[in-house]
C-alpha atoms as a PDB file:
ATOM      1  CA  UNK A   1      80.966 173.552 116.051  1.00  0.00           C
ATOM      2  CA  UNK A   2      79.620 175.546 113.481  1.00  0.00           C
ATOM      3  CA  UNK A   3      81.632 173.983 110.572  1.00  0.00           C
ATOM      4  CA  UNK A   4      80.971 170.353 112.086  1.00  0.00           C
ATOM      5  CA  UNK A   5      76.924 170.939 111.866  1.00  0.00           C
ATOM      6  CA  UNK A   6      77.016 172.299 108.122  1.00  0.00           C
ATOM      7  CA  UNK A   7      79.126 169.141 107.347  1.00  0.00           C
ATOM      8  CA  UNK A   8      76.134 167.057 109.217  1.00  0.00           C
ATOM      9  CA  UNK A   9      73.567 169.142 107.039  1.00  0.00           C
ATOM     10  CA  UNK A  10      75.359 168.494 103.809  1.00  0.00           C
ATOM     11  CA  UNK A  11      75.763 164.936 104.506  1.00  0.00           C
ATOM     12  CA  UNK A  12      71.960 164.530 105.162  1.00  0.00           C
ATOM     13  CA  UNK A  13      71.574 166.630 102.000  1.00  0.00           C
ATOM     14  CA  UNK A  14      73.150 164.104  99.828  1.00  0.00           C
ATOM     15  CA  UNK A  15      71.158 161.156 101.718  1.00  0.00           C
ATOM     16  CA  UNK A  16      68.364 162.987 101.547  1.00  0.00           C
ATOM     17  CA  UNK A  17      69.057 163.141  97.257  1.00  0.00           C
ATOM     18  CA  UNK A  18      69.875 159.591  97.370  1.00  0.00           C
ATOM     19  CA  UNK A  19      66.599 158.502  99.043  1.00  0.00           C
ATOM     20  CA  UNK A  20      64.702 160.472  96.734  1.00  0.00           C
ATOM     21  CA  UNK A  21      66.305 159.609  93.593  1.00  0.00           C
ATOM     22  CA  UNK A  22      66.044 156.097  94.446  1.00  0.00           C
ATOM     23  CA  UNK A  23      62.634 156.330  95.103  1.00  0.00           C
ATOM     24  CA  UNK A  24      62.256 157.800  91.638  1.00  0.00           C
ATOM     25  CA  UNK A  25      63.689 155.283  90.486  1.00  0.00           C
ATOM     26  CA  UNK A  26      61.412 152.696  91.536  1.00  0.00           C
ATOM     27  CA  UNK A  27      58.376 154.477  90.567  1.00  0.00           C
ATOM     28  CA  UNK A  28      58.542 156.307  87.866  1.00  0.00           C
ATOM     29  CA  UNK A  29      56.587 155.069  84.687  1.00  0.00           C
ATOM     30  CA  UNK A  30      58.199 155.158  81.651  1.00  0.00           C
ATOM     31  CA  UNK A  31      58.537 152.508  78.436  1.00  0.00           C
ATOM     32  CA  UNK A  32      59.816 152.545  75.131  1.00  0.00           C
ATOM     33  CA  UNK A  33      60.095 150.005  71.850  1.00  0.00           C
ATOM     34  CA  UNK A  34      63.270 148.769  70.909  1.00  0.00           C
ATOM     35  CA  UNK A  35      63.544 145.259  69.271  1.00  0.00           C
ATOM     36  CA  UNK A  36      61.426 142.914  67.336  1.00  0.00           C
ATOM     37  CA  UNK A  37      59.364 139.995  67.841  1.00  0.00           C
ATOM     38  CA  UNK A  38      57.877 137.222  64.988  1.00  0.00           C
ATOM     39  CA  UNK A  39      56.908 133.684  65.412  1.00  0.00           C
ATOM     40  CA  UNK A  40      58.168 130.222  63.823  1.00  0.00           C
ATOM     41  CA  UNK A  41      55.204 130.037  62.284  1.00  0.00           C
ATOM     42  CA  UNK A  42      55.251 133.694  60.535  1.00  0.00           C
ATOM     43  CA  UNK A  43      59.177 132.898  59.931  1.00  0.00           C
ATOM     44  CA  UNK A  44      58.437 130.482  57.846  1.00  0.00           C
ATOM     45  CA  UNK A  45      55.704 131.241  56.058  1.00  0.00           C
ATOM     46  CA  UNK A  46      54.925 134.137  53.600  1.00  0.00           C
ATOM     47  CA  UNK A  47      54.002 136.227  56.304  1.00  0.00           C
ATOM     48  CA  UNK A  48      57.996 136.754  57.479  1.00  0.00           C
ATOM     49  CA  UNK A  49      57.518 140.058  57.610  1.00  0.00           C
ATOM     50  CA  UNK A  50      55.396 140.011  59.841  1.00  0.00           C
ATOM     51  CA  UNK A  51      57.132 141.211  63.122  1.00  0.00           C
ATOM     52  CA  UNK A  52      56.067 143.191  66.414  1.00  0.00           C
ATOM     53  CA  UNK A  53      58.019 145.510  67.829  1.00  0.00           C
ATOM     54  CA  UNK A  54      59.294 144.601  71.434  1.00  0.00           C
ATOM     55  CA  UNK A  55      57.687 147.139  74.573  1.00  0.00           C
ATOM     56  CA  UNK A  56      60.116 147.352  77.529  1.00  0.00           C
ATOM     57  CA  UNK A  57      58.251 148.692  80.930  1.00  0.00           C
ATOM     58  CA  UNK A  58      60.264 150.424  83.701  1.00  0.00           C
ATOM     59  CA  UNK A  59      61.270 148.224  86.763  1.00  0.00           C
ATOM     60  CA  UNK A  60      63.335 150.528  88.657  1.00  0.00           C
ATOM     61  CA  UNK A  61      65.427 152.335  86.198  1.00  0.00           C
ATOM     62  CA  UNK A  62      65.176 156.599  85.166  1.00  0.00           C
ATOM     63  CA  UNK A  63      63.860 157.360  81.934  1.00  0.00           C
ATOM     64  CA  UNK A  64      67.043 159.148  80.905  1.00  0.00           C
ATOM     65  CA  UNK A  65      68.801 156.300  81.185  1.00  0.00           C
ATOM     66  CA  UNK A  66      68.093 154.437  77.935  1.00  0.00           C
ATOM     67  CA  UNK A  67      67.555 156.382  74.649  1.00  0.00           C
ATOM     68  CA  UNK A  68      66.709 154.394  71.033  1.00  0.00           C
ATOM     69  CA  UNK A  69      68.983 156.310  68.763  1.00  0.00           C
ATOM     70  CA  UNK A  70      67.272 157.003  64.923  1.00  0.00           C
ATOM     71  CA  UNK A  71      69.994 154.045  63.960  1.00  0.00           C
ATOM     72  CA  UNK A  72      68.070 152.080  66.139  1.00  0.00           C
ATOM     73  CA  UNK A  73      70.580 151.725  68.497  1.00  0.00           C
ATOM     74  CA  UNK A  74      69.867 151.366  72.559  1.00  0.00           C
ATOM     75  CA  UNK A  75      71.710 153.332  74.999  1.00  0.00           C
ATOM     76  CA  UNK A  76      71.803 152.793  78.819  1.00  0.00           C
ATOM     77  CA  UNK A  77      74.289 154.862  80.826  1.00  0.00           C
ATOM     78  CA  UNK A  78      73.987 152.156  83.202  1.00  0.00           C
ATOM     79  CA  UNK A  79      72.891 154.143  86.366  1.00  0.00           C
ATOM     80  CA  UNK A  80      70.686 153.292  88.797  1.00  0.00           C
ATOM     81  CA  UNK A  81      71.631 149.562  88.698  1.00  0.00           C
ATOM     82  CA  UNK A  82      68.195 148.029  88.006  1.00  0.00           C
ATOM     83  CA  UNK A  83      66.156 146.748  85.096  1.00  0.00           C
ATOM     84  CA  UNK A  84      63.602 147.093  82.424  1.00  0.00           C
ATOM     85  CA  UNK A  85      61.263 144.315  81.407  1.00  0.00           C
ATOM     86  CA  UNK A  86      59.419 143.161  78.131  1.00  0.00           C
ATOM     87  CA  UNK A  87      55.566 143.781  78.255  1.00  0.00           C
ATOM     88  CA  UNK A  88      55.278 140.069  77.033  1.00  0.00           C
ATOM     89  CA  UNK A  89      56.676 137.218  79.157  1.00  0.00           C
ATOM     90  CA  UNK A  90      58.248 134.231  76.728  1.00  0.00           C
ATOM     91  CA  UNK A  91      58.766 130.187  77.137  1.00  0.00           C
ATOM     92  CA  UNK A  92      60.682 129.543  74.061  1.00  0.00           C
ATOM     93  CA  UNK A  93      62.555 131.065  71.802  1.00  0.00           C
ATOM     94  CA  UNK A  94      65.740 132.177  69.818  1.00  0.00           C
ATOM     95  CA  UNK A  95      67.151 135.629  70.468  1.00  0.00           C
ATOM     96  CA  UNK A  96      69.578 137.552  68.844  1.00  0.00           C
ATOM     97  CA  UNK A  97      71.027 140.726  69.993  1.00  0.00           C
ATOM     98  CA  UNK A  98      74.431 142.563  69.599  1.00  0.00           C
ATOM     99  CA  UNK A  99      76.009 144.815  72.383  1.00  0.00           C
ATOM    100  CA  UNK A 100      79.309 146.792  73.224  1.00  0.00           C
ATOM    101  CA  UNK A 101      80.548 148.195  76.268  1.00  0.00           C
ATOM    102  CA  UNK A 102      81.448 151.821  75.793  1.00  0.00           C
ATOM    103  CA  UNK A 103      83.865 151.310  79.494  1.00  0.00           C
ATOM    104  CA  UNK A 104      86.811 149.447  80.418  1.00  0.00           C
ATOM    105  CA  UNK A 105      85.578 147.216  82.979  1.00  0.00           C
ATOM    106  CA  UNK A 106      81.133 147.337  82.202  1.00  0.00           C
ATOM    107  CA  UNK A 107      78.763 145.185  83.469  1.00  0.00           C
ATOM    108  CA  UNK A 108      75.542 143.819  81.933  1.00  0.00           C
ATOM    109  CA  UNK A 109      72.883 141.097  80.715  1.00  0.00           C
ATOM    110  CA  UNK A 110      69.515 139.915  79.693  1.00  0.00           C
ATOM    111  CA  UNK A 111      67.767 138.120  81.935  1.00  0.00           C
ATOM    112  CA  UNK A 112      65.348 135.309  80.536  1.00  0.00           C
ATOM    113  CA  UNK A 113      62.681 133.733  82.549  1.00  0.00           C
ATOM    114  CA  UNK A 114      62.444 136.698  85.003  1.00  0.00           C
ATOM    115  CA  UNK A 115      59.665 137.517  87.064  1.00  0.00           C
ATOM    116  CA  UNK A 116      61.273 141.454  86.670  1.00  0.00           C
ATOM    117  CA  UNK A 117      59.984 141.804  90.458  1.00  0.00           C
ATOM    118  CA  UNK A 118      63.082 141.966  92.699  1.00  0.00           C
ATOM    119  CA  UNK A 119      62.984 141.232  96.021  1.00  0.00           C
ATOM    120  CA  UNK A 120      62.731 144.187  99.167  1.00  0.00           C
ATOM    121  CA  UNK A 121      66.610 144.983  99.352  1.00  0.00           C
ATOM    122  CA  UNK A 122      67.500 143.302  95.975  1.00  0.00           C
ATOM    123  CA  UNK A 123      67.784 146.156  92.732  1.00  0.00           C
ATOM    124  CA  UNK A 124      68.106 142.781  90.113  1.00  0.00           C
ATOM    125  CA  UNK A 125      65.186 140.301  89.484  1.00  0.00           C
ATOM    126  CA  UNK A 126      65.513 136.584  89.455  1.00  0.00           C
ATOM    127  CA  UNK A 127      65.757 134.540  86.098  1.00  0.00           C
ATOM    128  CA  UNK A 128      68.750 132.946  84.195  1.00  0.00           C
ATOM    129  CA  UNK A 129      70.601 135.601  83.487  1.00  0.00           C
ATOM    130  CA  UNK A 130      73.206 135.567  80.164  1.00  0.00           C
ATOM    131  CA  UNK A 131      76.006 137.983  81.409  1.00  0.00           C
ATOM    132  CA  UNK A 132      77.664 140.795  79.272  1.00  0.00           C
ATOM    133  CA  UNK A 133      80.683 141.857  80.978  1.00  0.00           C
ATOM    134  CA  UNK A 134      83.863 144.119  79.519  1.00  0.00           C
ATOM    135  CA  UNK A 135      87.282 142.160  78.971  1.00  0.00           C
ATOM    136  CA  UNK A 136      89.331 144.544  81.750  1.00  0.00           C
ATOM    137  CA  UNK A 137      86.649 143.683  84.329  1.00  0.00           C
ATOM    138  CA  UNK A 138      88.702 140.812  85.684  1.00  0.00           C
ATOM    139  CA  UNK A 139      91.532 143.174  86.434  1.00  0.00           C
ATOM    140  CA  UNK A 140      89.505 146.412  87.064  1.00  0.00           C
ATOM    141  CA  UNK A 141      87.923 143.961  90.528  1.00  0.00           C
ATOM    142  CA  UNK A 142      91.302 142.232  91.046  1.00  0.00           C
ATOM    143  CA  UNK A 143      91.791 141.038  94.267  1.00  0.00           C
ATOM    144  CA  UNK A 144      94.634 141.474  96.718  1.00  0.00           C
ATOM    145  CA  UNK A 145      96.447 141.958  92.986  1.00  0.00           C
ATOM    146  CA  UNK A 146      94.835 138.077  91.494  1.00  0.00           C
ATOM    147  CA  UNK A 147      92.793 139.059  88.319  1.00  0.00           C
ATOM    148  CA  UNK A 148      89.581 137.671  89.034  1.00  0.00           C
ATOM    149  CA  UNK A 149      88.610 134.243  86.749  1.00  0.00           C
ATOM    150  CA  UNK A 150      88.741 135.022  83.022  1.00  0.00           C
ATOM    151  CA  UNK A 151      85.610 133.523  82.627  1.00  0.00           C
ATOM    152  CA  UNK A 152      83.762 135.996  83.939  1.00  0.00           C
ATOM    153  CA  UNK A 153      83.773 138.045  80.994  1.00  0.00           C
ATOM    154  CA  UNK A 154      83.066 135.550  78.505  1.00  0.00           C
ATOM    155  CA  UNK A 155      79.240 134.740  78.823  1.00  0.00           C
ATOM    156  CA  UNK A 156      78.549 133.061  81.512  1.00  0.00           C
ATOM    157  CA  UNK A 157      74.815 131.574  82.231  1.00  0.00           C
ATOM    158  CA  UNK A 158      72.951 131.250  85.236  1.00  0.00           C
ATOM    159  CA  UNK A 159      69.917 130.698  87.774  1.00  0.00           C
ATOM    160  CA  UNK A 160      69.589 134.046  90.319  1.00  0.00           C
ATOM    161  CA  UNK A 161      67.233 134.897  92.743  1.00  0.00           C
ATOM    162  CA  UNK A 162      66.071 131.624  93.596  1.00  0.00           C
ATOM    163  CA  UNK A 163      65.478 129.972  90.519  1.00  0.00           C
ATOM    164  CA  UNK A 164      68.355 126.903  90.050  1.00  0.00           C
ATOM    165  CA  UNK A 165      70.123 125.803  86.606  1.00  0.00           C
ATOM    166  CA  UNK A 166      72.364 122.694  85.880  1.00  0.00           C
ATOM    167  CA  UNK A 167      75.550 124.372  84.444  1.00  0.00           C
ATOM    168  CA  UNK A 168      76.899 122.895  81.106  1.00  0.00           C
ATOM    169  CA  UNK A 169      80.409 123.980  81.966  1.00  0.00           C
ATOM    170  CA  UNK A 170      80.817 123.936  85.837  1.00  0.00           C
ATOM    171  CA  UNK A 171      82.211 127.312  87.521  1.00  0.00           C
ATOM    172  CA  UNK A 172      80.230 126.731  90.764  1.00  0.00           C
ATOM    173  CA  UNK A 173      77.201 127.033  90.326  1.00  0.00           C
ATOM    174  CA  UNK A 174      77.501 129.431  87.011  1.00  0.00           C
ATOM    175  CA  UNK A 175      77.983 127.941  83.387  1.00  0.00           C
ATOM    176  CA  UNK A 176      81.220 129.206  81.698  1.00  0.00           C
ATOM    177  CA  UNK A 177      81.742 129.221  78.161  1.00  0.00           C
ATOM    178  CA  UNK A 178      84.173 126.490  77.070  1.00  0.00           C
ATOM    179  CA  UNK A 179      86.233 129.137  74.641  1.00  0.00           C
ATOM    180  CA  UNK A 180      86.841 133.063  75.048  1.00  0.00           C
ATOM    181  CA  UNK A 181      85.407 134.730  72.228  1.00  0.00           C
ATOM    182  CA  UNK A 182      84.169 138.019  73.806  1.00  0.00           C
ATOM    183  CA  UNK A 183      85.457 141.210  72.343  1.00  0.00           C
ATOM    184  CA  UNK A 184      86.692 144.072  74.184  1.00  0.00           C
ATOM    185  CA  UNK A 185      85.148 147.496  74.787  1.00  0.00           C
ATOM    186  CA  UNK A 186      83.831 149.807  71.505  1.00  0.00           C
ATOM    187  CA  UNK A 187      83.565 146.550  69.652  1.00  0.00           C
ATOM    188  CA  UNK A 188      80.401 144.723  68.895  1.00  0.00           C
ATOM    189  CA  UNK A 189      79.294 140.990  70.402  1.00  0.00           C
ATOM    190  CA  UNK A 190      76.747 139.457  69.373  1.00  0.00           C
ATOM    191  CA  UNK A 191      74.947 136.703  71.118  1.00  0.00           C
ATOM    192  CA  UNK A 192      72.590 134.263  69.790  1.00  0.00           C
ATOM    193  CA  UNK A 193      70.587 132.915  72.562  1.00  0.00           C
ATOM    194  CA  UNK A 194      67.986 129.755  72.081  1.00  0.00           C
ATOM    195  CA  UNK A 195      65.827 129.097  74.566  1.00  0.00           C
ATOM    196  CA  UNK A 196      63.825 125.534  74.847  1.00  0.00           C
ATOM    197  CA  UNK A 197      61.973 123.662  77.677  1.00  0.00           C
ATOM    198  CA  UNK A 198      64.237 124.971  80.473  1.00  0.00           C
ATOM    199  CA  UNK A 199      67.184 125.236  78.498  1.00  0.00           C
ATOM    200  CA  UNK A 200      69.437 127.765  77.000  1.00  0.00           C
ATOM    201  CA  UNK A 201      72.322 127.312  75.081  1.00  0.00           C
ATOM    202  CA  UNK A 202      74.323 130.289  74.037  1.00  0.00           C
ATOM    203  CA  UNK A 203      76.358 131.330  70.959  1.00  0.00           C
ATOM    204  CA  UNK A 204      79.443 133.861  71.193  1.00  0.00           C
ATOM    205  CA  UNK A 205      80.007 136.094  68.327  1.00  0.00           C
ATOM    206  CA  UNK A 206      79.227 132.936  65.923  1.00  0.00           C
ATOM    207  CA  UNK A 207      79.553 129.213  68.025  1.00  0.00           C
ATOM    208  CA  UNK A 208      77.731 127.464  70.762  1.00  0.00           C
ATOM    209  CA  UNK A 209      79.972 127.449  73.337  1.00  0.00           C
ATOM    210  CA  UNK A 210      77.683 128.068  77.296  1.00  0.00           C
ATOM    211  CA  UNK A 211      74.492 126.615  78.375  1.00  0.00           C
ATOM    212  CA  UNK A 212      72.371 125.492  80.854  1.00  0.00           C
ATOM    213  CA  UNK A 213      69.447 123.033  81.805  1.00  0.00           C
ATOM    214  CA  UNK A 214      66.714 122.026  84.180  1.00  0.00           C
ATOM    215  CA  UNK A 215      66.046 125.560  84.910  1.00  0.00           C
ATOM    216  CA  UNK A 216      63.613 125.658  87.602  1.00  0.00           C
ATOM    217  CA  UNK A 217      61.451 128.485  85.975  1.00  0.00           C
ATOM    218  CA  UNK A 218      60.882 128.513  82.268  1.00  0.00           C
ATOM    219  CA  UNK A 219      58.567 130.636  81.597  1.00  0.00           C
ATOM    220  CA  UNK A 220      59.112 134.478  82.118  1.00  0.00           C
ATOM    221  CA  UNK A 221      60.237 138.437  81.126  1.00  0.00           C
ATOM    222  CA  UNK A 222      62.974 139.284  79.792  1.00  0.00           C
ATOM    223  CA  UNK A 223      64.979 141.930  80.922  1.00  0.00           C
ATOM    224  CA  UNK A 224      67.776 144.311  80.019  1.00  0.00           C
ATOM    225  CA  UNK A 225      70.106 145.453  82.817  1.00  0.00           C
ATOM    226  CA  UNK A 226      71.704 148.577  83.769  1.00  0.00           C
ATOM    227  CA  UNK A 227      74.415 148.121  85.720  1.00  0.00           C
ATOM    228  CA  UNK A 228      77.042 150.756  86.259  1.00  0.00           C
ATOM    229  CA  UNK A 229      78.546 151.198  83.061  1.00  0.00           C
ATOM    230  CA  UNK A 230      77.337 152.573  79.455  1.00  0.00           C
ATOM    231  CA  UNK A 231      76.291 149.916  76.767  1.00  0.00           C
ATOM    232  CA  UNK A 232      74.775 149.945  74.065  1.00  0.00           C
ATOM    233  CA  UNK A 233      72.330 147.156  72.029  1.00  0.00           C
ATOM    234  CA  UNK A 234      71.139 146.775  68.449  1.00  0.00           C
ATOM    235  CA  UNK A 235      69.425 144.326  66.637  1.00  0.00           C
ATOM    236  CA  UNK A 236      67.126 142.743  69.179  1.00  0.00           C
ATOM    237  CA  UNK A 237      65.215 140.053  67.543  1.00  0.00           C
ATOM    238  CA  UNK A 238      63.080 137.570  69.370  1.00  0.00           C
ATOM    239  CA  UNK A 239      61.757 134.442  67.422  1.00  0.00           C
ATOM    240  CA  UNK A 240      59.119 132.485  69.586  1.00  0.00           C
ATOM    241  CA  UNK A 241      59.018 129.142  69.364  1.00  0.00           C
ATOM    242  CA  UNK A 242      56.333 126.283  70.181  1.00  0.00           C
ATOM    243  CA  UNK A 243      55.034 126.514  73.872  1.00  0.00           C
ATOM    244  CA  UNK A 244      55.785 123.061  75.824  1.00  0.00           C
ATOM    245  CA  UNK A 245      54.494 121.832  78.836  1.00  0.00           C
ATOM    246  CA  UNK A 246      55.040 124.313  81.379  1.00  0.00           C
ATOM    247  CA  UNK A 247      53.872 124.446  84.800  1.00  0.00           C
ATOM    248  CA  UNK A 248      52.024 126.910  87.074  1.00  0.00           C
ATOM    249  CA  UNK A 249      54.729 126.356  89.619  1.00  0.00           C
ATOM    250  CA  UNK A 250      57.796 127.042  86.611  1.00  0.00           C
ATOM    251  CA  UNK A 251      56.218 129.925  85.346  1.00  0.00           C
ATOM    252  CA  UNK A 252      56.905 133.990  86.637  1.00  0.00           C
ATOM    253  CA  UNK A 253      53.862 135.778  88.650  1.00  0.00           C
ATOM    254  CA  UNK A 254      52.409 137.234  85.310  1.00  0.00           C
ATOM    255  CA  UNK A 255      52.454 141.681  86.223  1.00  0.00           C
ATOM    256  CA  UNK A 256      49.896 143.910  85.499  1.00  0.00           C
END
C-alpha cells in the first residue's frame, strides 16, 4: 500500500510539472529580433538599404527555446509545440527564408495570415500555414507499416483553424507541391514564399512548384512554429508589397 501511494504521489508530481510548465508556457513574456523587413518601394529605390529588423512576440513558447546565434542563425529545440508571432501583421509580400531540420523525422512551418491566437484546447493558431517537414517523417509515422504520402514532406500549403484555401495541387484539402525538391535533415531548404491578394505561391529550393488561392483571411501575423523537433532558420527576409483591398471580415483580430 505504501509503494502504490508514492507511485500515486509521483505521478501527480509529474502532472503537477506538466500543468505548471504549460502554464509557463503560455504566459511568459519574452521576444527577440531575428529577420529583416524593407518595402518595394525602398527595394527599389536608393534607399535599399533601408531594412527593419523583424520582432517576434511569445505566443506560448519558453524563452529557451529559440536562441539567434552571432551567425545569425535561429534555433528552436522545438518544445513546447506552440508559436511565436511577428509584432507587425502583413497583407502582401515576398518572403525568403532558409531552414534545416537537425532530426530525422522534424516538424515545422510559418504560418502567414495568422491571427497567432489559438483557440482554448488548440497549441497552433489559424492561418495558411507553409509546412517544413523532415524527409524520414513519412516513415518515422508509418502506419500499420504504409509510409505515410510522400507529399507530406515536400511543402505543402494550407488554410487551418478555420480559415479555407483553394489548393493548386489537390491532396484533400492541402496543396502539394507538384515535384519533390525538399532536402533531407542537416541540409539547408530554402523557400521563397510570395504572398498577393489571398494568394501564395511557393518556391522549393529554386522553382514554383505549391500554391494556393481564395484564402479566406489575407491579412495577418506571421508565425514560426515549434513543433517537436530542433530546426534551425537563417536569412529571414520579408519584402512588403502594395496593400490591396482587404476586408475587415479577411483580416486577423489586430493584438495588443
Amino acid at each position: 500500500m505504501k509503494k502504490f501511494s508514492s507511485i500515486v504521489t509521483s505521478v501527480l508530481s509529474i502532472c503537477f510539472l506538466l500543468i505548471c510548465n504549460h502554464g509557463i508556457a503560455q504566459h511568459e513574456a519574452f521576444e527577440f529580433e531575428f529577420g529583416t523587413s524593407t518595402t518595394l518601394e525602398k527595394t527599389l529605390s536608393e534607399t535599399s538599404e533601408d531594412q527593419e529588423t523583424i520582432n517576434w512576440i511569445n505566443v506560448n513558447t519558453v524563452k529557451k527555446g529559440w536562441k539567434v546565434n552571432d551567425d545569425g542563425v535561429l534555433v528552436n529545440q522545438g518544445h513546447p509545440i506552440g508559436v511565436v508571432r511577428s509584432e507587425k501583421q502583413y497583407e502582401n509580400f515576398i518572403l525568403h527564408v532558409e531552414w534545416k531540420h537537425i532530426e530525422a523525422g522534424g516538424n515545422s512551418g510559418v504560418f502567414a495570415w495568422s491571427g497567432a491566437n489559438p483557440e482554448e484546447g488548440n497549441v497552433l493558431p489559424d492561418g495558411v500555414e507553409i509546412q517544413m517537414l523532415e524527409l524520414d517523417w513519412v516513415n518515422i509515422n508509418a502506419k500499420d507499416g504504409v509510409q505515410q504520402p510522400i507529399a507530406y514532406v515536400h511543402g505543402e500549403v494550407w488554410g487551418v483553424g478555420g480559415v479555407v484555401t483553394d489548393p493548386d495541387n489537390p491532396r484533400g484539402e492541402r496543396s502539394k507541391s507538384i515535384e519533390n525538391r525538399a532536402k533531407g535533415k542537416g541540409e539547408w531548404n530554402t523557400y521563397d514564399v510570395v504572398a498577393v491578394d489571398g494568394v501564395i505561391k511557393l518556391s522549393v529550393n529554386g522553382k514554383f512548384v505549391n500554391g494556393i488561392s481564395k484564402s479566406t483571411q489575407k491579412k495577418g501575423y506571421l508565425c514560426l512554429e515549434s513543433e517537436g523537433a530542433e530546426i534551425h532558420f537563417r536569412n529571414f527576409k520579408l519584402i512588403e508589397l502594395p496593400p490591396g483591398v482587404t476586408s475587415e471580415e479577411q483580416t486577423a483580430v489586430k493584438l495588443e
